[in-house]
Protein backbone atom coordinates (compact mmCIF):
# COMPACT_ATOMS: atom_id res chain seq x y z
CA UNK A 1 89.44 89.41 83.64
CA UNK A 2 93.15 90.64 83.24
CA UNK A 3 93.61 90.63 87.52
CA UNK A 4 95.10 87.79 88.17
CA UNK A 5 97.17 88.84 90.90
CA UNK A 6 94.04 90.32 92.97
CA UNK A 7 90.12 89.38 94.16
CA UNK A 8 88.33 92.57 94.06
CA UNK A 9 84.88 92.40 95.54
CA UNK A 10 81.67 93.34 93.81
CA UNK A 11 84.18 93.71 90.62
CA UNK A 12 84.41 90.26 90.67
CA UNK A 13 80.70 89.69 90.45
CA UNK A 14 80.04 92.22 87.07
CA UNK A 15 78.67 90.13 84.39
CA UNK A 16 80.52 90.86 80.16
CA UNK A 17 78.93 92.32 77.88
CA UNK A 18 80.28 93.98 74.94
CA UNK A 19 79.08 96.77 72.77
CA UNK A 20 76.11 99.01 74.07
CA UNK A 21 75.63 96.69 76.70
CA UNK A 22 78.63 97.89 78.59
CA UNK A 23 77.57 100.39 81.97
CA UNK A 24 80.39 101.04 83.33
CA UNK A 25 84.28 102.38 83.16
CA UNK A 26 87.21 102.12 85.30
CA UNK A 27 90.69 103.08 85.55
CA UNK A 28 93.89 101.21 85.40
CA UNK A 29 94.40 98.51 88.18
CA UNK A 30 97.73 100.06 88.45
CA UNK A 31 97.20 103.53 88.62
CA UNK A 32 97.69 105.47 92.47
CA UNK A 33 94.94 104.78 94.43
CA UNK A 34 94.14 101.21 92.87
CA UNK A 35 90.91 100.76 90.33
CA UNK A 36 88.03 102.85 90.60
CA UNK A 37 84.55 101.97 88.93
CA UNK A 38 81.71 104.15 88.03
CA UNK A 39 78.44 103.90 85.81
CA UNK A 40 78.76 104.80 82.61
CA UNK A 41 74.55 105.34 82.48
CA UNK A 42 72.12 105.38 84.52
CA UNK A 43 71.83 101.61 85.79
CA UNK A 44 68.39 101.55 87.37
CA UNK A 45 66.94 99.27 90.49
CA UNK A 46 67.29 95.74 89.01
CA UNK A 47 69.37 96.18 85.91
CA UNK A 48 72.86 93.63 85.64
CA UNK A 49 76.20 95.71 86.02
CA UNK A 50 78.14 95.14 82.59
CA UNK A 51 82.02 95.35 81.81
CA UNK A 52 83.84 94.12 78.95
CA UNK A 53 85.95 91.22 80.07
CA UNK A 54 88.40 91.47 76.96
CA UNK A 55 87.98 95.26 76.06
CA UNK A 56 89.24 96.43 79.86
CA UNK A 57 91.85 99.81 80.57
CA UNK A 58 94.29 97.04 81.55
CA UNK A 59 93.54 93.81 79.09
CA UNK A 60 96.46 95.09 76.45
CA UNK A 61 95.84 93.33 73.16
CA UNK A 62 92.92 90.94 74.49
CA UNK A 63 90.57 93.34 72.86
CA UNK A 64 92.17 92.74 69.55
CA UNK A 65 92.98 88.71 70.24
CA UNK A 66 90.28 87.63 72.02
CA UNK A 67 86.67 86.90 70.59
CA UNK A 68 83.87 84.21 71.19
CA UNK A 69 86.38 80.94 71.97
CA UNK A 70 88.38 82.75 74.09
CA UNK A 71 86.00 83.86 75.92
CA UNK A 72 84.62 80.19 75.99
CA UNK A 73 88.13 79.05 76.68
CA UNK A 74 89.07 81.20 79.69
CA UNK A 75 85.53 81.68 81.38
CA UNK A 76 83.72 78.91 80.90
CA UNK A 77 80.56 80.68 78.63
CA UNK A 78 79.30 81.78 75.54
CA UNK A 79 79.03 85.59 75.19
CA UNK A 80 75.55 86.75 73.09
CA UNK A 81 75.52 88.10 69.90
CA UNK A 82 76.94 89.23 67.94
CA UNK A 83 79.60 86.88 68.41
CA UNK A 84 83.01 87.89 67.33
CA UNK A 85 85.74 84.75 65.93
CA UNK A 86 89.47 86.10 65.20
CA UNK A 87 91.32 84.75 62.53
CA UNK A 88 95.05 84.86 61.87
C-alpha cells in the first residue's frame, strides 16, 4: 500500500481486491485525525476485509499505472481476474 512511512494495525492485514470485491473506504492518511476505515457493505461473520491496494484515497496515479505486474512486482502475488496489464 501507499504508507510507507507508517504500520497501521488490522489495516495492514486487509487482503486487495479490486472491482465489486472491494468492502470498504477510508479517508486520506493525511487528513486531521489520521485514516479512518469503515465497511462499505455489510461484511458478515467470516467474510475477508477487501481494499484496493492501487486504487486507495492516497495512491495518486497508482490506480492509473499500476495493473497485474505491479502488483506482482511490489507485493509478491497475483491479483484474480480480471487481470489488468498497462501499456505505454
Amino acid at each position: 500500500r501507499c504508507y510507507d512511512d507508517a504500520l497501521i494495525p488490522l489495516w495492514d492485514m486487509v487482503n486487495h481486491a479490486n472491482g465489486p470485491h472491494i468492502n470498504t473506504n477510508t479517508t486520506s492518511w493525511y487528513d486531521n485525525g489520521g485514516i479512518k476505515v469503515w465497511a462499505s457493505q455489510l461484511i458478515r461473520e467470516g467474510e475477508e476485509v477487501f481494499a484496493s491496494y492501487d486504487g486507495c484515497v492516497d495512491c495518486s496515479t497508482t490506480a492509473r499505472e499500476w495493473g497485474t505486474l505491479e502488483i506482482l512486482r511490489d507485493f509478491g502475488f497475483v491479483e484474480g481476474y480480471p487481470h489488468r496489464y498497462i501499456y505505454e
